[in-house]
N, C-alpha and C. Protein backbone atom coordinates (compact mmCIF):
# COMPACT_ATOMS: atom_id res chain seq x y z
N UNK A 1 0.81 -1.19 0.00
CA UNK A 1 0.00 0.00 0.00
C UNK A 1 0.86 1.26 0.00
N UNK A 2 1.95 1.37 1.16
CA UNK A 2 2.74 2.39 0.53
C UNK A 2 3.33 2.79 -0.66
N UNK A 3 3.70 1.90 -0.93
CA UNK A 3 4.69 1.88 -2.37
C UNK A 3 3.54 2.85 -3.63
N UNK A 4 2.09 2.48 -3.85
CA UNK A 4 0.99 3.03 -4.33
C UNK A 4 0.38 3.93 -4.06
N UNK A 5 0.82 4.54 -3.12
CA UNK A 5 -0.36 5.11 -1.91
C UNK A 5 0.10 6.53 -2.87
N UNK A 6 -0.54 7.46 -2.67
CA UNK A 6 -0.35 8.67 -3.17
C UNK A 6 -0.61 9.92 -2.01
N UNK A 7 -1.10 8.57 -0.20
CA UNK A 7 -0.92 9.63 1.03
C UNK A 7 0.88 9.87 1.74
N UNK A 8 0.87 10.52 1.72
CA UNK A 8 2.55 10.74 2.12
C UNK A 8 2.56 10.17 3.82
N UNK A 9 1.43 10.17 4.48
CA UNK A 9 1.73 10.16 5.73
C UNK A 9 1.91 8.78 6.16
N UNK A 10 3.27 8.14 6.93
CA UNK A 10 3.57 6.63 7.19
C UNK A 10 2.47 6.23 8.04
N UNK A 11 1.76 7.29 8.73
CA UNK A 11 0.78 6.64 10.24
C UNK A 11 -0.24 6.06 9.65
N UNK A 12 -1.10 7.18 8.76
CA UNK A 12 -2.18 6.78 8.23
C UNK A 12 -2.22 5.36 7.25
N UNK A 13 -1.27 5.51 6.64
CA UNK A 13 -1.38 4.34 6.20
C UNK A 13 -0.88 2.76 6.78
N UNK A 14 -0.33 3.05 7.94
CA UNK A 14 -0.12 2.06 8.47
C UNK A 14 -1.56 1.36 9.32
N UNK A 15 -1.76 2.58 10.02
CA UNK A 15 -3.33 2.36 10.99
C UNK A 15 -4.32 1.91 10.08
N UNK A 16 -4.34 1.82 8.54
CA UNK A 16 -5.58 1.72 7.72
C UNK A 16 -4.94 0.09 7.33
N UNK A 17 -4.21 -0.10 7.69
CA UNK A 17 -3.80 -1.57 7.28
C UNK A 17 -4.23 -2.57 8.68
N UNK A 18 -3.83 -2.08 9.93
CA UNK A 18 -4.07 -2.56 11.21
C UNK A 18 -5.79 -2.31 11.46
N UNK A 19 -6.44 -1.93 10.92
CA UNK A 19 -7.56 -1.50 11.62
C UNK A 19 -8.36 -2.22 10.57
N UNK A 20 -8.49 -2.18 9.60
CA UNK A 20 -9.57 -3.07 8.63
C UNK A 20 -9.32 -4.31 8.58
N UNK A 21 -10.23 -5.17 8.93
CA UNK A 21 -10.18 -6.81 8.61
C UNK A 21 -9.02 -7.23 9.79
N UNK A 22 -9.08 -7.09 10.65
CA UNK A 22 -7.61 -7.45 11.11
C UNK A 22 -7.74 -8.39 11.76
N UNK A 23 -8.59 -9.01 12.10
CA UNK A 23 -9.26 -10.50 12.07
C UNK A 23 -8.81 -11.48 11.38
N UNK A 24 -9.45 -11.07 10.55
CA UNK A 24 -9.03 -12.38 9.01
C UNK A 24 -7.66 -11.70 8.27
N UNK A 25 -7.01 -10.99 8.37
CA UNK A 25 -5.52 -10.83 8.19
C UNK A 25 -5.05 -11.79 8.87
N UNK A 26 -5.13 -11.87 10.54
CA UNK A 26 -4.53 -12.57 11.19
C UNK A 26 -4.57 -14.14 10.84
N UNK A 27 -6.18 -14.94 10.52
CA UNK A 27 -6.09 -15.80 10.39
C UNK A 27 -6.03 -16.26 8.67
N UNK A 28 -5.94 -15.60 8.45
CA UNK A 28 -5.17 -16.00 6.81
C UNK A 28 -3.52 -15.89 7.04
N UNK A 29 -2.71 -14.95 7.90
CA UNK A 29 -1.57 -15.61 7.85
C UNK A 29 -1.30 -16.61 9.13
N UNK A 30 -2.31 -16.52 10.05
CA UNK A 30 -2.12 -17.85 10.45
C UNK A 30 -2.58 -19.61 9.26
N UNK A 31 -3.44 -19.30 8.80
CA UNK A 31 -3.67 -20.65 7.59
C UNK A 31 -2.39 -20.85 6.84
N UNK A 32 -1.75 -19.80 6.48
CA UNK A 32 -0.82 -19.55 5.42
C UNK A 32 0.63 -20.42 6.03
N UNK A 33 0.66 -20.57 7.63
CA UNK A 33 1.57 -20.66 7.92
C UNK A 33 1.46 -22.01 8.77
N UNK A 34 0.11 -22.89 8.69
CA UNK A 34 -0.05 -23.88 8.98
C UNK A 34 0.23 -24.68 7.45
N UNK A 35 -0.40 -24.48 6.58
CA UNK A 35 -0.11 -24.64 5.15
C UNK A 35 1.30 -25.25 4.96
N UNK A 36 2.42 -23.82 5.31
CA UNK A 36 3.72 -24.32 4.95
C UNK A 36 4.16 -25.06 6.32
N UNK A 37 4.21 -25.39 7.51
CA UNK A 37 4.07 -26.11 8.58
C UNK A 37 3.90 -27.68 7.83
N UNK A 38 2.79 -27.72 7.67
CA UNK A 38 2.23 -29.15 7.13
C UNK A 38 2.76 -29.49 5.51
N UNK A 39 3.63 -28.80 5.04
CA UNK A 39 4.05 -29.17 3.73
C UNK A 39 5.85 -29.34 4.19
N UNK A 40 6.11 -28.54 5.22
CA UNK A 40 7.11 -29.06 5.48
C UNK A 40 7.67 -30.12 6.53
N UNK A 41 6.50 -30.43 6.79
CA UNK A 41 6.61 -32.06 7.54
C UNK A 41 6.82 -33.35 6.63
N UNK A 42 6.63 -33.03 5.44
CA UNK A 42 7.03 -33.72 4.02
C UNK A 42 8.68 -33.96 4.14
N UNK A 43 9.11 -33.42 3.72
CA UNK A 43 10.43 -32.60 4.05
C UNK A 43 10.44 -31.20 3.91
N UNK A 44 11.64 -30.80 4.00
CA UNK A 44 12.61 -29.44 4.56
C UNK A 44 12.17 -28.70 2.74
N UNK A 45 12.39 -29.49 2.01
CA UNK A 45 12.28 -28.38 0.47
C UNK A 45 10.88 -27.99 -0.08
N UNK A 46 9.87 -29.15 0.20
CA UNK A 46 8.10 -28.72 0.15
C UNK A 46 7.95 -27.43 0.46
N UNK A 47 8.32 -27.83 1.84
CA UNK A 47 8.24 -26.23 2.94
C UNK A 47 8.28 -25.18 2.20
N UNK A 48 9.79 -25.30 1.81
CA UNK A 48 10.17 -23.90 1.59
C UNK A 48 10.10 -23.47 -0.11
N UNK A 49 9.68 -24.48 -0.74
CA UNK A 49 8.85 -24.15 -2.08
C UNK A 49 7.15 -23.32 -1.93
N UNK A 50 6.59 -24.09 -1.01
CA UNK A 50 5.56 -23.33 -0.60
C UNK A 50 5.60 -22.33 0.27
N UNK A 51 6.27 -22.15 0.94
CA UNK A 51 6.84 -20.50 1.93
C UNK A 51 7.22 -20.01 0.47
N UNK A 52 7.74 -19.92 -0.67
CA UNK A 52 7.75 -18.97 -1.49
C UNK A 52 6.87 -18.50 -2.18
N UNK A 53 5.84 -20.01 -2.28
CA UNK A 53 4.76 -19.90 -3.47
C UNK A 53 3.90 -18.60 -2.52
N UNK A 54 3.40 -19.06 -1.20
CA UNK A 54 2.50 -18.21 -0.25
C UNK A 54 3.34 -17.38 0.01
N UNK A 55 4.36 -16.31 -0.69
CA UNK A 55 5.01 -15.60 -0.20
C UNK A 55 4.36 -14.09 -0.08
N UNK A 56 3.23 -13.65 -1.28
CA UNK A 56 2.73 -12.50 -1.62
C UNK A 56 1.30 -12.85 -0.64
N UNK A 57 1.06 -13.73 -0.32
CA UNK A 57 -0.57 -13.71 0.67
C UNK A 57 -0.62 -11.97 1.41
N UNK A 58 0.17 -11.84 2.31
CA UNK A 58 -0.35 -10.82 3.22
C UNK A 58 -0.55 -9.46 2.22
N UNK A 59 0.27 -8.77 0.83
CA UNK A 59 -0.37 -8.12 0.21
C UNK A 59 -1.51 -8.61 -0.48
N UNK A 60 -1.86 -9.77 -1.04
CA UNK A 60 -3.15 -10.15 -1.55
C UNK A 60 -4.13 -9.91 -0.67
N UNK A 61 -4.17 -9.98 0.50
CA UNK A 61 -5.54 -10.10 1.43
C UNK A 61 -5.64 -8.54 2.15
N UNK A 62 -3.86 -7.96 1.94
CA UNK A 62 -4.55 -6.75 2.34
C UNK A 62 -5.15 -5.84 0.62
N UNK A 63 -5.15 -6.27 -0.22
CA UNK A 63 -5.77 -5.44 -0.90
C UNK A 63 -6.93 -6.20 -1.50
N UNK A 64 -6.90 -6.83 -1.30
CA UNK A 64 -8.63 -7.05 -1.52
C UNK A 64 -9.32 -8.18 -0.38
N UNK A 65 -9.80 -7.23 0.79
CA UNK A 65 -10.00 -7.75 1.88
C UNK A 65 -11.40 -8.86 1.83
N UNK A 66 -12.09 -9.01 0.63
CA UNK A 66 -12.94 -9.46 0.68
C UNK A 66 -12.83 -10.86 0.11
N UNK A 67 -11.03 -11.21 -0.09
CA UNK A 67 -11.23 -12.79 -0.39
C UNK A 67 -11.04 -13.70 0.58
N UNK A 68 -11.76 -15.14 1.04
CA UNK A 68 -11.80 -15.79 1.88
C UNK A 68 -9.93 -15.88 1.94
N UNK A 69 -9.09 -16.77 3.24
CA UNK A 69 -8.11 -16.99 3.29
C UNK A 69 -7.24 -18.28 2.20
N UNK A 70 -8.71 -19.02 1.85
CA UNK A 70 -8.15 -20.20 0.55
C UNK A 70 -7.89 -19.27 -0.34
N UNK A 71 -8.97 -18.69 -0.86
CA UNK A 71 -8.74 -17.67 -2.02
C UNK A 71 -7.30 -17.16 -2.18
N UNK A 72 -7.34 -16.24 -1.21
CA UNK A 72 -5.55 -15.24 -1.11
C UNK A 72 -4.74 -16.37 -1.13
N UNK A 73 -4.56 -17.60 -0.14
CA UNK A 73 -3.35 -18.62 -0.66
C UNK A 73 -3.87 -18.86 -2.11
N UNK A 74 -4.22 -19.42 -2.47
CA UNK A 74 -4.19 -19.66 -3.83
C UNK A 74 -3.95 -18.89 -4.75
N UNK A 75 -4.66 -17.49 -4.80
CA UNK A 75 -4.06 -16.73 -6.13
C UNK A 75 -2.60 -16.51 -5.70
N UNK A 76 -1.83 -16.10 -4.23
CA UNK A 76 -0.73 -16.45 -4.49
C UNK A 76 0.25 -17.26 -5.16
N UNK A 77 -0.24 -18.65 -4.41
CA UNK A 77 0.23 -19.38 -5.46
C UNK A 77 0.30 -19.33 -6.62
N UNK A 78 -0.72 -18.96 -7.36
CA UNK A 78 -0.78 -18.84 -9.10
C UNK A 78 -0.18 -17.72 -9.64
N UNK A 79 -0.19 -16.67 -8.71
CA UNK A 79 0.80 -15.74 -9.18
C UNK A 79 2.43 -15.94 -8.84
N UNK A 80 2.87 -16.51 -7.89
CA UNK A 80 4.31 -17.26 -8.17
C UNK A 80 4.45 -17.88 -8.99
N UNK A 81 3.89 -18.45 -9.76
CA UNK A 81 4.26 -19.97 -10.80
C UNK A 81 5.33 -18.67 -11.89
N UNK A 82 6.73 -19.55 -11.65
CA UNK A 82 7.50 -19.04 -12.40
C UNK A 82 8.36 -17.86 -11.90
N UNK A 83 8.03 -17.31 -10.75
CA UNK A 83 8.81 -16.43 -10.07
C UNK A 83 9.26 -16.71 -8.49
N UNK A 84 9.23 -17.91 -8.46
CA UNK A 84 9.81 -18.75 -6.72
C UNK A 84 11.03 -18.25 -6.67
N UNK A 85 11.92 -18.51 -7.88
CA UNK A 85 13.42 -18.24 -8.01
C UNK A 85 13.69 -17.12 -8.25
N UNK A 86 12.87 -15.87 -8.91
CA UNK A 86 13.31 -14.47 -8.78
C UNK A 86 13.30 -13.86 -7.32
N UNK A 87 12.23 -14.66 -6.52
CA UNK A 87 12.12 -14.05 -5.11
C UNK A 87 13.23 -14.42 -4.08
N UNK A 88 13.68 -16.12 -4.58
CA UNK A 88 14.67 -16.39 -3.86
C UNK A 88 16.13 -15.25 -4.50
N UNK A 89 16.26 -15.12 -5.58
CA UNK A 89 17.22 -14.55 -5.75
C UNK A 89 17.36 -13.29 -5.05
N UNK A 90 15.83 -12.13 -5.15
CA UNK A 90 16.18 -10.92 -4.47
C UNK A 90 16.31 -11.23 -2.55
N UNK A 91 15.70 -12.45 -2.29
CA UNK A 91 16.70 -12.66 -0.92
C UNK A 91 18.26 -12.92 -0.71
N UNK A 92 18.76 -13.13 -1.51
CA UNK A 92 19.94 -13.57 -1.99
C UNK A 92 20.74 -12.29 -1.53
N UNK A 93 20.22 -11.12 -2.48
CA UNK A 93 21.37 -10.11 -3.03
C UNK A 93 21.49 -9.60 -1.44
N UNK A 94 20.47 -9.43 -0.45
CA UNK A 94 20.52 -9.39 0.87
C UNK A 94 21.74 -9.97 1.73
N UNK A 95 22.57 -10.66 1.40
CA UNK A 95 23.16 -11.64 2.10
C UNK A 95 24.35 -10.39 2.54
N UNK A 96 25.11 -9.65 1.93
CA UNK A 96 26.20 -9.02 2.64
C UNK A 96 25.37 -8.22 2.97
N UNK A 97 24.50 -7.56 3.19
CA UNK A 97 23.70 -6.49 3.58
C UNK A 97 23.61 -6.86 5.21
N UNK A 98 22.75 -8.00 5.24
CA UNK A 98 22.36 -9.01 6.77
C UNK A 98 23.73 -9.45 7.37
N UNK A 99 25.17 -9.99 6.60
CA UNK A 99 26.40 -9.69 7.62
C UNK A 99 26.75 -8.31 8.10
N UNK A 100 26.84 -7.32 7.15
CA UNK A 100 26.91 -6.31 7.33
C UNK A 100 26.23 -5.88 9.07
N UNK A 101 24.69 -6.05 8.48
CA UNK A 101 24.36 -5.47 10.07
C UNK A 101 24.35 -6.55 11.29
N UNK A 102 24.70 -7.91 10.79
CA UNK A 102 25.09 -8.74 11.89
C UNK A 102 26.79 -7.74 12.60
N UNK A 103 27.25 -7.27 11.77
CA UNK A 103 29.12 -7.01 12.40
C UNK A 103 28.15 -5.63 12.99
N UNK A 104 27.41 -5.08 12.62
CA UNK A 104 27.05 -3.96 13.83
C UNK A 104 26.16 -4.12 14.99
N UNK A 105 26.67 -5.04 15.33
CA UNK A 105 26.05 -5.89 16.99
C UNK A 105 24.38 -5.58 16.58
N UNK A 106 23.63 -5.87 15.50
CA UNK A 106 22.18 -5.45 15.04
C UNK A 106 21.38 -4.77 14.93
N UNK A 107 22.41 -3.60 14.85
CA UNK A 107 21.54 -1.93 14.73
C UNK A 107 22.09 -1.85 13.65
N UNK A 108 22.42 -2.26 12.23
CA UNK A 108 22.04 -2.29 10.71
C UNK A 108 20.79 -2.84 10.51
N UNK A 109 19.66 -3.91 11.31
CA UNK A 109 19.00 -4.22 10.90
C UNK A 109 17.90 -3.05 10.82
N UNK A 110 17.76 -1.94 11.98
CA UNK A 110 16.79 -0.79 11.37
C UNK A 110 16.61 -0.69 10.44
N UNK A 111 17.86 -0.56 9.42
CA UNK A 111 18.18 0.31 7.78
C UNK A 111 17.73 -1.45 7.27
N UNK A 112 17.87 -2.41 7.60
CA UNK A 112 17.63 -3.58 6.82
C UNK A 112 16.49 -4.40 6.68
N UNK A 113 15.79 -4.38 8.09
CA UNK A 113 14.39 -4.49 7.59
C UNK A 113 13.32 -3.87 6.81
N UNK A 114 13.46 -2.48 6.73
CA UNK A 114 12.82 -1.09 6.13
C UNK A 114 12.72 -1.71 4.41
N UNK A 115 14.17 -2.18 4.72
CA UNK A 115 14.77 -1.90 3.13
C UNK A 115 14.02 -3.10 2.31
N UNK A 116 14.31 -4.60 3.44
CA UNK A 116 14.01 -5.86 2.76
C UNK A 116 12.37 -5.63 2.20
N UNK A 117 11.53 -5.24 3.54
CA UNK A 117 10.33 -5.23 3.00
C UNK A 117 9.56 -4.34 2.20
N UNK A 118 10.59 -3.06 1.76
CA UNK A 118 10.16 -2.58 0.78
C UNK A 118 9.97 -2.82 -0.83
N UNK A 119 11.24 -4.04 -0.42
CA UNK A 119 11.95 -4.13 -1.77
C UNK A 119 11.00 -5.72 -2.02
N UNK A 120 10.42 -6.38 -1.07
CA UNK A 120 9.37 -7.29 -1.05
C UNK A 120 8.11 -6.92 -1.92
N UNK A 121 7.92 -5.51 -1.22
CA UNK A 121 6.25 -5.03 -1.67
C UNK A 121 6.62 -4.61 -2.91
N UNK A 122 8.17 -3.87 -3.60
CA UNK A 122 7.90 -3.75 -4.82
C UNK A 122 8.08 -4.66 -5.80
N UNK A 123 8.63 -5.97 -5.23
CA UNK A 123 8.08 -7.05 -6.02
C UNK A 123 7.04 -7.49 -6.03
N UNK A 124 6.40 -7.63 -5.41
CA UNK A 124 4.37 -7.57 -5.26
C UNK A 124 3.67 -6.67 -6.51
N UNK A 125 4.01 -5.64 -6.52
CA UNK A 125 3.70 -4.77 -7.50
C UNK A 125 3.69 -5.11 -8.85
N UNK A 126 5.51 -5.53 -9.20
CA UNK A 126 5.86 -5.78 -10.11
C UNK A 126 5.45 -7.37 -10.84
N UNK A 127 5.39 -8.07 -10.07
CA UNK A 127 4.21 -9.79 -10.33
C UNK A 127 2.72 -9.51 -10.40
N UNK A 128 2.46 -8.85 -9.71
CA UNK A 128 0.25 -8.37 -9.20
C UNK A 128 0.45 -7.58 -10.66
N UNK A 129 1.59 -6.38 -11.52
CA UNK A 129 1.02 -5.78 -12.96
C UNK A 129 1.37 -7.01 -13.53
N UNK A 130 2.31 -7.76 -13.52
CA UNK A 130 2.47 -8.67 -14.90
C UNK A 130 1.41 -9.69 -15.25
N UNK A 131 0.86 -10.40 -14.04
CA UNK A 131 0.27 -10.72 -13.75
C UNK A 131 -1.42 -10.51 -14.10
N UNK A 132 -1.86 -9.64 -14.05
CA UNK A 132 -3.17 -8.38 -14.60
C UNK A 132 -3.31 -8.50 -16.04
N UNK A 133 -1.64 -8.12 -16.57
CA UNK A 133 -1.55 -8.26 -18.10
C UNK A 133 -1.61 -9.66 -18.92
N UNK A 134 -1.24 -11.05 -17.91
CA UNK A 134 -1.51 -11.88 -18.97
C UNK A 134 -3.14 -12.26 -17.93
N UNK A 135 -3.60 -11.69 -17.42
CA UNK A 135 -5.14 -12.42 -16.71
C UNK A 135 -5.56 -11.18 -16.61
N UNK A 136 -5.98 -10.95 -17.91
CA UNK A 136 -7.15 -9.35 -17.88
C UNK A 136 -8.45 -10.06 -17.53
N UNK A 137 -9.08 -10.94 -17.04
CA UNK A 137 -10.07 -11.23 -16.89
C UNK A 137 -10.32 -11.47 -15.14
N UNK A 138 -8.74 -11.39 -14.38
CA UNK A 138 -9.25 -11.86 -12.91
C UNK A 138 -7.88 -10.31 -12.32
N UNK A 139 -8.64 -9.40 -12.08
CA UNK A 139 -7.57 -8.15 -11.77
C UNK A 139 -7.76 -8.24 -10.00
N UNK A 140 -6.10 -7.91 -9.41
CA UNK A 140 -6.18 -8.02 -8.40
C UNK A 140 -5.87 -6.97 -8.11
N UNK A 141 -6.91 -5.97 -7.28
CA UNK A 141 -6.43 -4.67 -7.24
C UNK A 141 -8.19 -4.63 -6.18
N UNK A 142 -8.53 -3.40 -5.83
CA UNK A 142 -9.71 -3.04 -5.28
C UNK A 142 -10.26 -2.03 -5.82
């Protein structure tokens, strides 16, 4: 929502994320995370194929609050198919970033969490348009 937002103010838009639906936010990423729980009792790589596939859920459900919690896992899923490994990669480029603020006893992580999950949501963006363009018939947006 920030990344789109065209309100400048961080509060408001944070409180408009915490305050609507925050119910079924909660238990959609609680489902989301029983999901990969129970896929990684399979083994260790299920898991974490599906922790990527369900990786976009919490922007799916916060922008269109009106899909059940199967719903949001699933179009996640369908919108990963084919981008598991671009997401693993932009965790990747993270890696001297996260030693980095490991050698500053963990006050780099301020500047590093900010950063990771921005750079999360603008991959959200960038999969939710490509995404729109080859499925003009199911738009995920509100």
């Amino acid at each position: 929502r920030l990344l789109d937002s065209r309100d400048n103010n961080i509060l408001s838009n944070l409180t408009g994320y915490a305050t609507t639906n925050y119910t079924k936010k909660v238990l959609t990423l609680l489902l989301k995370s029983i999901y990969v729980f129970l896929w990684s009792l399979l083994l260790v790589i299920p898991g974490i194929i599906k922790a990527f596939s369900y990786a976009l859920v919490p922007y799916i459900i916060s922008e269109n609050p009106n899909l059940s919690p199967e719903e949001a896992i699933s179009q996640s899923s369908k919108m990963m198919e084919g981008h598991r490994l671009d997401l693993f990669i932009l965790y990747l480029s993270f890696i001297g970033w996260f030693i980095l603020a490991v050698l500053t006893a963990g006050i780099g992580f301020l500047w590093l969490c900010p950063y990771i999950s921005a750079a999360k949501a603008s991959f959200y963006l960038d999969i939710k348009n490509e995404y729109n363009l080859a499925h003009p018939q199911v738009i995920i947006s509100e």
